[in-house]
N, C-alpha and C. Protein backbone atom coordinates (compact mmCIF):
# COMPACT_ATOMS: atom_id res chain seq x y z
N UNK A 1 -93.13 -174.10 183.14
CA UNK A 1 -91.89 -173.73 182.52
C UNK A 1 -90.98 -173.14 183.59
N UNK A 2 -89.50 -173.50 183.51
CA UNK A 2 -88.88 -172.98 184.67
C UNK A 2 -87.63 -172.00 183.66
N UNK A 3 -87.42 -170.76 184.09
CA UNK A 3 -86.69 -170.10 183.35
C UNK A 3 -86.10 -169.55 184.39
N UNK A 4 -83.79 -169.62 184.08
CA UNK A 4 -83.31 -168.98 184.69
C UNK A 4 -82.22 -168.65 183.70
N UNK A 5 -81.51 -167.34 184.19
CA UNK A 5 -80.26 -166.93 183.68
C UNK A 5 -79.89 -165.49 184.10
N UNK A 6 -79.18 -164.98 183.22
CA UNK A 6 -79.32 -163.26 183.34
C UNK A 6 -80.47 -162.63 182.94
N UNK A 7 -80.94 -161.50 183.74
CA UNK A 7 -81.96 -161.25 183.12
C UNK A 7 -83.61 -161.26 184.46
N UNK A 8 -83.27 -162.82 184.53
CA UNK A 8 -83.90 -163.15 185.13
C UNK A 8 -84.53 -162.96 186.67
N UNK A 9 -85.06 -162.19 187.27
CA UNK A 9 -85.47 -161.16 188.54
C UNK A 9 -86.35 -162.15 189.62
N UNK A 10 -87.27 -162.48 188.63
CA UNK A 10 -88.81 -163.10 189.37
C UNK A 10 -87.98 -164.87 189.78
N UNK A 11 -86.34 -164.48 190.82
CA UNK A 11 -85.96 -166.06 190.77
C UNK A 11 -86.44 -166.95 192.12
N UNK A 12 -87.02 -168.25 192.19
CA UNK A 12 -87.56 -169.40 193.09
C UNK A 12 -89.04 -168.90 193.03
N UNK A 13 -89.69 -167.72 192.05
CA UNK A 13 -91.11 -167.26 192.50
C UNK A 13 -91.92 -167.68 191.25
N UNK A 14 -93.08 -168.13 191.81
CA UNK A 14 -94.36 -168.96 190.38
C UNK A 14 -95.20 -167.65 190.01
N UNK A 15 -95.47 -167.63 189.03
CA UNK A 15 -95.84 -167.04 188.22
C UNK A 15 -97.15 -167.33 187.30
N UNK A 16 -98.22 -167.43 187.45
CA UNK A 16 -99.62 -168.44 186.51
C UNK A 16 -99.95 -167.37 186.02
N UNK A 17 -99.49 -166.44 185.63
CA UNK A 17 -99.82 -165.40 184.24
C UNK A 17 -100.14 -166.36 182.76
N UNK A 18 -101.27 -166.43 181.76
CA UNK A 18 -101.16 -166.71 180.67
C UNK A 18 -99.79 -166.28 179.65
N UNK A 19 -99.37 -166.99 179.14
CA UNK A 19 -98.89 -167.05 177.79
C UNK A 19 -98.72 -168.11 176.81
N UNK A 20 -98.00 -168.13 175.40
CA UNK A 20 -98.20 -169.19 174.88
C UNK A 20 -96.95 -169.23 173.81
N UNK A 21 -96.85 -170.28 172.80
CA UNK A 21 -95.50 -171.05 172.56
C UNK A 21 -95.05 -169.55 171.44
N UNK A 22 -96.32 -168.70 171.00
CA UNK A 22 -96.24 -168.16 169.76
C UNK A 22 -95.76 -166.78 170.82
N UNK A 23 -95.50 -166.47 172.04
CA UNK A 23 -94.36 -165.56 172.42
C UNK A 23 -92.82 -165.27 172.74
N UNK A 24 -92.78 -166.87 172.67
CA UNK A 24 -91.21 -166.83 172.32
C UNK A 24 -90.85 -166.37 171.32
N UNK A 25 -91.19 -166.24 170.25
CA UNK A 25 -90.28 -165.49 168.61
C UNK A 25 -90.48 -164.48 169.34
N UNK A 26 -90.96 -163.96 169.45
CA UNK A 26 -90.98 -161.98 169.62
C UNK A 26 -89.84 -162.03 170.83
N UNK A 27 -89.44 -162.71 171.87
CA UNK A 27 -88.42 -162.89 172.52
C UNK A 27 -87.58 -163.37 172.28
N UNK A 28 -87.50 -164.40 171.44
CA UNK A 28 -86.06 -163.81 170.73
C UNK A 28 -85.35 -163.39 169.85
N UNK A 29 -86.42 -162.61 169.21
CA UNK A 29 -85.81 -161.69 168.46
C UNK A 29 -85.53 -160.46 169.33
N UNK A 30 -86.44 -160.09 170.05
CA UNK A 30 -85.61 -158.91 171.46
C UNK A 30 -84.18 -159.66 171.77
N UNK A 31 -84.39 -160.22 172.33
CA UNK A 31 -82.84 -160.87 172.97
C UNK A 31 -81.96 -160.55 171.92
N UNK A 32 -81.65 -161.22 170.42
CA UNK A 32 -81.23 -161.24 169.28
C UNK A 32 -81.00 -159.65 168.99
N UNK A 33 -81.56 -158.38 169.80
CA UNK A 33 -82.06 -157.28 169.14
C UNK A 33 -81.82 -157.44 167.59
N UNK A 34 -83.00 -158.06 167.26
CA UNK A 34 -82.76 -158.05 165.50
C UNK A 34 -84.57 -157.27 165.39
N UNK A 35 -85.32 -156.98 164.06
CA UNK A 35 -86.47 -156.83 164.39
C UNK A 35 -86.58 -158.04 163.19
N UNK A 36 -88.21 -158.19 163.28
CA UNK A 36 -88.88 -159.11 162.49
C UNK A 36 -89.21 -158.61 161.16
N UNK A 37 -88.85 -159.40 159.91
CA UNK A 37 -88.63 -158.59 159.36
C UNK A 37 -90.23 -158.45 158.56
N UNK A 38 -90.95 -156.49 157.73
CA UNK A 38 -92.08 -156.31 157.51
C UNK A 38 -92.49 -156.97 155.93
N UNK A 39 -91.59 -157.92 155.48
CA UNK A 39 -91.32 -158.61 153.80
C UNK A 39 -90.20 -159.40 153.71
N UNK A 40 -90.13 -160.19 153.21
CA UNK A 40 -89.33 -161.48 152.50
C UNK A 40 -89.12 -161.41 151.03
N UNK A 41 -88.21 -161.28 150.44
CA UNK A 41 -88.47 -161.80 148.84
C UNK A 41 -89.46 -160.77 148.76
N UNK A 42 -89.70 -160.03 148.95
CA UNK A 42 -90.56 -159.10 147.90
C UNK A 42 -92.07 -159.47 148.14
N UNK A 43 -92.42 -160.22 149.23
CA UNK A 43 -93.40 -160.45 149.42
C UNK A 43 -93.79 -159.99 151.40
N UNK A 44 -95.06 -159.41 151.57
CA UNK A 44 -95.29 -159.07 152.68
C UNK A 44 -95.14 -160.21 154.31
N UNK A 45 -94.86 -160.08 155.08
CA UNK A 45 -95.14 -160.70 156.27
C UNK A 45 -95.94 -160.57 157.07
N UNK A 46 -96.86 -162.09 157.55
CA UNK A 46 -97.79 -161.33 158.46
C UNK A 46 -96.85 -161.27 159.98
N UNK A 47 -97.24 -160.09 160.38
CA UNK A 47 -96.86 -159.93 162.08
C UNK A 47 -97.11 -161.07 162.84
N UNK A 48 -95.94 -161.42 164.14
CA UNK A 48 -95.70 -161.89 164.93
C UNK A 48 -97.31 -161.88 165.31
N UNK A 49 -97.65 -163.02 166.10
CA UNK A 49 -98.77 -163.14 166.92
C UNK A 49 -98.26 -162.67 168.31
N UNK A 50 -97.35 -163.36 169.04
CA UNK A 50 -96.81 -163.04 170.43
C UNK A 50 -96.53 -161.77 171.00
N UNK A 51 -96.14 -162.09 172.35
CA UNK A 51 -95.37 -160.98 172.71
C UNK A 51 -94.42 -161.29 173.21
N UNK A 52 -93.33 -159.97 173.85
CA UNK A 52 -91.75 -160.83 174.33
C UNK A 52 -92.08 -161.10 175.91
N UNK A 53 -91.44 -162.27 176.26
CA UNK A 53 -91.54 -162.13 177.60
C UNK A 53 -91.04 -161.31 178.82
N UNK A 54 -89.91 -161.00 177.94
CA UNK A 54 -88.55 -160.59 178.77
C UNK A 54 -89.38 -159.19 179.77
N UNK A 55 -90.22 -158.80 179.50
CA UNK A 55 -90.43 -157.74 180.63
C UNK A 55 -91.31 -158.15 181.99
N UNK A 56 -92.02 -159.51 181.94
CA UNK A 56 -92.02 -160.59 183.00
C UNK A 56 -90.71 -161.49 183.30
N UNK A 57 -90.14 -161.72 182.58
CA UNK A 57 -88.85 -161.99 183.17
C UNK A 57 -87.78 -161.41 183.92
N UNK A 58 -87.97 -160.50 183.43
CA UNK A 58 -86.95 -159.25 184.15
C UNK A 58 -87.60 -158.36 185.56
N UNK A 59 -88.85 -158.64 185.88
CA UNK A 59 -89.16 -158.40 186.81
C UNK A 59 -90.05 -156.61 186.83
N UNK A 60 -90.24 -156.47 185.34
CA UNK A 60 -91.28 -155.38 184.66
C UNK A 60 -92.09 -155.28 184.92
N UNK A 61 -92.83 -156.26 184.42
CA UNK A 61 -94.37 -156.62 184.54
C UNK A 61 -94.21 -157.82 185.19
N UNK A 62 -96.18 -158.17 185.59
CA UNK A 62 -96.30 -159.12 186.26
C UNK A 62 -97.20 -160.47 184.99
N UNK A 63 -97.64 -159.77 183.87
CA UNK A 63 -97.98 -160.24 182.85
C UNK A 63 -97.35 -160.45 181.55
N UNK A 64 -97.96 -160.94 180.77
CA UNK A 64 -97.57 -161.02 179.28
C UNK A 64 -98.45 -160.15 178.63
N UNK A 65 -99.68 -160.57 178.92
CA UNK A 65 -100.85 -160.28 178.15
C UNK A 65 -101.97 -159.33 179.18
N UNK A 66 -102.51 -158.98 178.82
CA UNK A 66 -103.43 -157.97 179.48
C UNK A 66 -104.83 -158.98 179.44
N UNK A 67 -106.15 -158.71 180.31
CA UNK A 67 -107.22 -159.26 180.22
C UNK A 67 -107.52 -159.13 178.89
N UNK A 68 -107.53 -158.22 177.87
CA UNK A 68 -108.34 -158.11 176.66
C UNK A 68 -107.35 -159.04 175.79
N UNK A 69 -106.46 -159.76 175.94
CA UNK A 69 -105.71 -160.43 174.79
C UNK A 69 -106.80 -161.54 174.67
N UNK A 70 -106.94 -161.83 173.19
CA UNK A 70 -107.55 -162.84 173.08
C UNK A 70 -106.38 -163.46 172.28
N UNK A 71 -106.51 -165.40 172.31
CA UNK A 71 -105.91 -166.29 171.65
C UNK A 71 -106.92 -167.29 171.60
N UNK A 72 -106.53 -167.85 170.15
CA UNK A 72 -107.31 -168.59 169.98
C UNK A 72 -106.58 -170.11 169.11
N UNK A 73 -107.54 -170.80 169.00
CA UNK A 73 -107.16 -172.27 168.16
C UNK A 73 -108.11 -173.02 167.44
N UNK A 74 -107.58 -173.16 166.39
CA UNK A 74 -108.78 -174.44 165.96
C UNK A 74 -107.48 -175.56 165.51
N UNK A 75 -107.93 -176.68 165.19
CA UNK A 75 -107.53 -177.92 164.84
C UNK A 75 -108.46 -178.98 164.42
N UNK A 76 -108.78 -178.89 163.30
CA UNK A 76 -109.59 -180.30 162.88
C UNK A 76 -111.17 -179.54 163.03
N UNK A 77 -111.45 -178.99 163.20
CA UNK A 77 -112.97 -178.84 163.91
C UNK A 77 -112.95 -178.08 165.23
N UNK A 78 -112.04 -178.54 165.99
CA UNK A 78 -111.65 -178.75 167.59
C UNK A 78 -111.37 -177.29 167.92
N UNK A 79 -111.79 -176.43 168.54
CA UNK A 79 -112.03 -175.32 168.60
C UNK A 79 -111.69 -173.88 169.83
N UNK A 80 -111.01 -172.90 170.27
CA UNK A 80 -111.32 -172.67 171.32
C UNK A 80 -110.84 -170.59 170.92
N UNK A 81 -111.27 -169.64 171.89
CA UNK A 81 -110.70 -169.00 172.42
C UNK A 81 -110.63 -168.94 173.66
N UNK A 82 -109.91 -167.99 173.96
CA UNK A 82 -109.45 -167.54 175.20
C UNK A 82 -109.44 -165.97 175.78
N UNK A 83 -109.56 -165.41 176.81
CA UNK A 83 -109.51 -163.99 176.68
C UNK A 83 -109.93 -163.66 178.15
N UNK A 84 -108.80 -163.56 178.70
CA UNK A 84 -108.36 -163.18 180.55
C UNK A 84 -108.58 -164.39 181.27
N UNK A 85 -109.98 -164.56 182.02
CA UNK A 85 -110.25 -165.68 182.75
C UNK A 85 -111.50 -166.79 181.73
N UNK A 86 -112.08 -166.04 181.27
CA UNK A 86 -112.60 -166.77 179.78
C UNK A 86 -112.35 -167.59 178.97
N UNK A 87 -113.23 -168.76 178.84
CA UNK A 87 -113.07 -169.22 177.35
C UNK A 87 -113.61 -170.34 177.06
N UNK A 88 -114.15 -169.78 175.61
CA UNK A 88 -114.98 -171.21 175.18
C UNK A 88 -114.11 -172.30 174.38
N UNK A 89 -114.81 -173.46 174.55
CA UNK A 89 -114.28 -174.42 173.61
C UNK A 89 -115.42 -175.00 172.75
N UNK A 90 -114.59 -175.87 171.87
CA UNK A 90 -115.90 -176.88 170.92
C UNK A 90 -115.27 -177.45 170.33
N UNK A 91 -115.63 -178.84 171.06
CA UNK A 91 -114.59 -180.20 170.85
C UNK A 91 -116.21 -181.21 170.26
N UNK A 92 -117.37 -180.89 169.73
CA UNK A 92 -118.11 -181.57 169.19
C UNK A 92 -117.67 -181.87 167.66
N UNK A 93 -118.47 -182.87 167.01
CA UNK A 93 -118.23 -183.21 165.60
C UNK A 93 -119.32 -183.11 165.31
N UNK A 94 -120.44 -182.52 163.54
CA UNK A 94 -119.49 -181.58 163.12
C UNK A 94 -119.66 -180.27 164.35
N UNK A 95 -118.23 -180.04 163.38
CA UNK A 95 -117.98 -178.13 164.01
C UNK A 95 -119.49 -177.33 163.79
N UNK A 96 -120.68 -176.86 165.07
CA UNK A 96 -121.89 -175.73 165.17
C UNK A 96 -121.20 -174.64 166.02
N UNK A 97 -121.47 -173.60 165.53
CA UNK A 97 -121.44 -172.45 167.07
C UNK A 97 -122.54 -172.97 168.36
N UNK A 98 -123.33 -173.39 167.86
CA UNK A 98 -123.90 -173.39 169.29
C UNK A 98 -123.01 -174.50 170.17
N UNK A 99 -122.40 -175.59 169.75
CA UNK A 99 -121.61 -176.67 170.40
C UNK A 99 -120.57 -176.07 171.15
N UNK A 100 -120.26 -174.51 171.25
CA UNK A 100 -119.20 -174.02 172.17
C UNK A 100 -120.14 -174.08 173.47
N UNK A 101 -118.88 -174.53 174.27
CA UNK A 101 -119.44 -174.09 175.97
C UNK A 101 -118.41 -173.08 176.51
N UNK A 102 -118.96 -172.72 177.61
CA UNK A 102 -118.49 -170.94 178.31
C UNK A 102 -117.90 -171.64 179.34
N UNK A 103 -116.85 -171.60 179.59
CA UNK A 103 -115.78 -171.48 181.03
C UNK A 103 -115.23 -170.48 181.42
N UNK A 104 -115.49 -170.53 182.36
CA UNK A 104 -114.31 -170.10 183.69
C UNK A 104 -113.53 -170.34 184.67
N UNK A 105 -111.99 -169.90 183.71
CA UNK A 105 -110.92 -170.75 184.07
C UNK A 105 -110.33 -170.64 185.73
N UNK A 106 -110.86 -169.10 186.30
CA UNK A 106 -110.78 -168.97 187.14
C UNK A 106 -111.08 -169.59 188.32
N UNK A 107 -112.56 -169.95 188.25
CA UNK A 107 -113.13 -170.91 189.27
C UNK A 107 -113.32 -172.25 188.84
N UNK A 108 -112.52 -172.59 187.73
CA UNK A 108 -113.18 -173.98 186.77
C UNK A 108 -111.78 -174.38 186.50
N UNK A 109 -111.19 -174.16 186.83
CA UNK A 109 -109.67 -174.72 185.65
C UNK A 109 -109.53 -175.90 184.82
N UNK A 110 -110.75 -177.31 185.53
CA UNK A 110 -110.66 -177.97 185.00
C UNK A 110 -111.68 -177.89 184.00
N UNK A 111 -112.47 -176.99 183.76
CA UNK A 111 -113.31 -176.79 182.47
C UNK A 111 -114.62 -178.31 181.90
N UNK A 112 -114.47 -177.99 183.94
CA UNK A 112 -116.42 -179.29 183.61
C UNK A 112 -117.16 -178.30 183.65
N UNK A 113 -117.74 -177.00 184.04
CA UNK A 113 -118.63 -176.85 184.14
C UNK A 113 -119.45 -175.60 182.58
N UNK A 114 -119.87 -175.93 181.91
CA UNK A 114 -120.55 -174.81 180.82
C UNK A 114 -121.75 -174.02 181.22
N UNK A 115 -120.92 -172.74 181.68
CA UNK A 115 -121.46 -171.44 181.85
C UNK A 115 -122.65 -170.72 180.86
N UNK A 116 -122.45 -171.19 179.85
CA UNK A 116 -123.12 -170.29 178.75
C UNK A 116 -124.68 -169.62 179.01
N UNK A 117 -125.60 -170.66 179.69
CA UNK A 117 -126.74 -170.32 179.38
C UNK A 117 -126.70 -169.72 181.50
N UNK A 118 -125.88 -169.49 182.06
CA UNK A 118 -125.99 -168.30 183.45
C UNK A 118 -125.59 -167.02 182.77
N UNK A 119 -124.03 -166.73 181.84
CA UNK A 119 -123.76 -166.18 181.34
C UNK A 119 -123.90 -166.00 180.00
N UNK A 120 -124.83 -165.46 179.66
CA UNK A 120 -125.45 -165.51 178.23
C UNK A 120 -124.83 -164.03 177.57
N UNK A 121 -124.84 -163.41 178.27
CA UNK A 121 -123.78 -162.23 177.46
C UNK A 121 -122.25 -162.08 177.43
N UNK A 122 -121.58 -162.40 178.64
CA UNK A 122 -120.25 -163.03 178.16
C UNK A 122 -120.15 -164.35 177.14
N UNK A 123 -121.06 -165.17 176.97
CA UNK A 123 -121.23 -166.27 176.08
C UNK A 123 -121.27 -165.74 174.62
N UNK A 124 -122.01 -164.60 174.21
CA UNK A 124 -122.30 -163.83 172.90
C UNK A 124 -120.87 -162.91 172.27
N UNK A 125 -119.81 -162.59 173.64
CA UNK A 125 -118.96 -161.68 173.06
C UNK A 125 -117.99 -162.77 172.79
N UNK A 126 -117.49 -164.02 173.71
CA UNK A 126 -116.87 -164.87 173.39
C UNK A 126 -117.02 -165.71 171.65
N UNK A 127 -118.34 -165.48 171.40
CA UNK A 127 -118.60 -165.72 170.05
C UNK A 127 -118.21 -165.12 168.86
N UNK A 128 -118.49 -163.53 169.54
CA UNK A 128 -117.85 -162.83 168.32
C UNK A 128 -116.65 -162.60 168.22
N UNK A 129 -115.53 -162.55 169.76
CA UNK A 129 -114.22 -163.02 169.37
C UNK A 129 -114.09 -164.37 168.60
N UNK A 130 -114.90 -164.91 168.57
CA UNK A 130 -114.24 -166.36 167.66
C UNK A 130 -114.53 -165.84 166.29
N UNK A 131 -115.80 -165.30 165.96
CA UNK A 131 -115.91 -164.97 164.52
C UNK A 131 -114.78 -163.96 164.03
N UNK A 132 -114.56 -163.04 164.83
CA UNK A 132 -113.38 -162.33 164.24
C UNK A 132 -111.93 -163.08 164.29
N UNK A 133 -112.00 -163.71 164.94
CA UNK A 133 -110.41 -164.57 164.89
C UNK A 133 -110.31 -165.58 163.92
N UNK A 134 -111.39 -166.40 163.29
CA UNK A 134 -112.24 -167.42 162.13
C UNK A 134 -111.94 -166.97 161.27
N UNK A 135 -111.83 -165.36 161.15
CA UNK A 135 -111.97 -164.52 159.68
C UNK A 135 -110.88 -164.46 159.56
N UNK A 136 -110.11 -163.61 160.45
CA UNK A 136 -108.70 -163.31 160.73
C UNK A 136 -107.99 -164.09 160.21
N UNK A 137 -108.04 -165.49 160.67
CA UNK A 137 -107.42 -166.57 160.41
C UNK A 137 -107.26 -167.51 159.19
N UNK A 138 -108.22 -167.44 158.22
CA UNK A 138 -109.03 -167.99 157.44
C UNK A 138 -109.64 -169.27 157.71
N UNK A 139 -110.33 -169.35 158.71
CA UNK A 139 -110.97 -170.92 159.00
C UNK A 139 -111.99 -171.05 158.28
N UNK A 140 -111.89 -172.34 157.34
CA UNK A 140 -112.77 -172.71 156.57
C UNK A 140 -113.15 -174.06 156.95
N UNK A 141 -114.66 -174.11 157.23
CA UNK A 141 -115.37 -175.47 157.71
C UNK A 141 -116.19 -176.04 156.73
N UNK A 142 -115.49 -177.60 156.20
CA UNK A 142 -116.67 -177.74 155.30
C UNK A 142 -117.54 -178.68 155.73
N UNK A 143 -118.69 -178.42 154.54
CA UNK A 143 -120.57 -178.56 154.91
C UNK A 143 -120.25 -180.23 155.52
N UNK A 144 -120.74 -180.90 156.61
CA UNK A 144 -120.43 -182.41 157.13
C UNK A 144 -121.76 -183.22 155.95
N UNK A 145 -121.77 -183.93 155.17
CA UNK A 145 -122.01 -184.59 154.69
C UNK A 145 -123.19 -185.47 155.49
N UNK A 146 -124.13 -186.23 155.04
CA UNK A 146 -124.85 -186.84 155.82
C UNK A 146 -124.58 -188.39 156.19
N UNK A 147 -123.35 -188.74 155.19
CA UNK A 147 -122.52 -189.64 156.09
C UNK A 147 -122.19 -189.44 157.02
N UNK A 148 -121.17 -188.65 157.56
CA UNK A 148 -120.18 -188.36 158.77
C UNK A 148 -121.13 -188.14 160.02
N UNK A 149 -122.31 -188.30 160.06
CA UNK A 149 -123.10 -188.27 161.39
C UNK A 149 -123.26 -189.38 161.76
């Protein structure tokens, strides 16, 4: 992403800090200074996922997110978190926990190699960030049939 204008501090310099598409709203609604609002119609809102950028943009911070942010995704089955240099995925059919593998994006970026069974205890917390983000989220997986194998 290449970002310039006012504002803008960190200019001709790269930047490979994580972030993601769900921190733009929270930036621009800063920009906008409007806030988000805590109900609609009489009904509650859930909070922004993101954060704003503008204090990496402006030359604040050097991040968005801190090592402990976790993000996560599912799609179809298709599966992942994330959380600093961490993160599992699970792109098997059907969706098992054990079918996640452990990366590290740091020394792996391209995410061939599955860590899990060197790192067996970063492998276990990466799990339970997924179960709490599963819940969080409401991911519901249903039972695969003994067709679909």
């Amino acid at each position: 992403m290449i970002v310039a204008g006012p504002g803008v501090e960190n200019i001709g310099k790269i930047n490979d800090s994580f972030l993601t598409l769900m921190d733009f709203a929270p930036t621009f609604y800063e920009l906008a200074n409007v806030q988000y609002p805590n109900e609609w119609k009489g009904k509650v809102v859930k909070p922004l996922l993101g954060k704003s950028i503008l204090p990496l943009l402006s030359g604040k911070s050097t991040t968005v997110h801190d090592s402990t942010y976790v993000f996560g995704l599912e799609l179809e089955g298709y599966s992942m978190i994330r959380k600093g240099d961490w993160k599992i995925v699970n792109i098997d059919w059907p969706f098992l926990l054990e079918n996640f593998q452990l990366m590290n994006l740091q020394t792996d970026l391209a995410e061939q190699q599955d860590l899990k069974e060197i790192y067996p205890e970063k492998y276990q917390e990466m799990l339970s960030e997924w179960e709490r983000f599963s819940k969080e989220v409401g991911i519901v997986y249903p039972t695969p049939s003994p067709e679909s194998n």
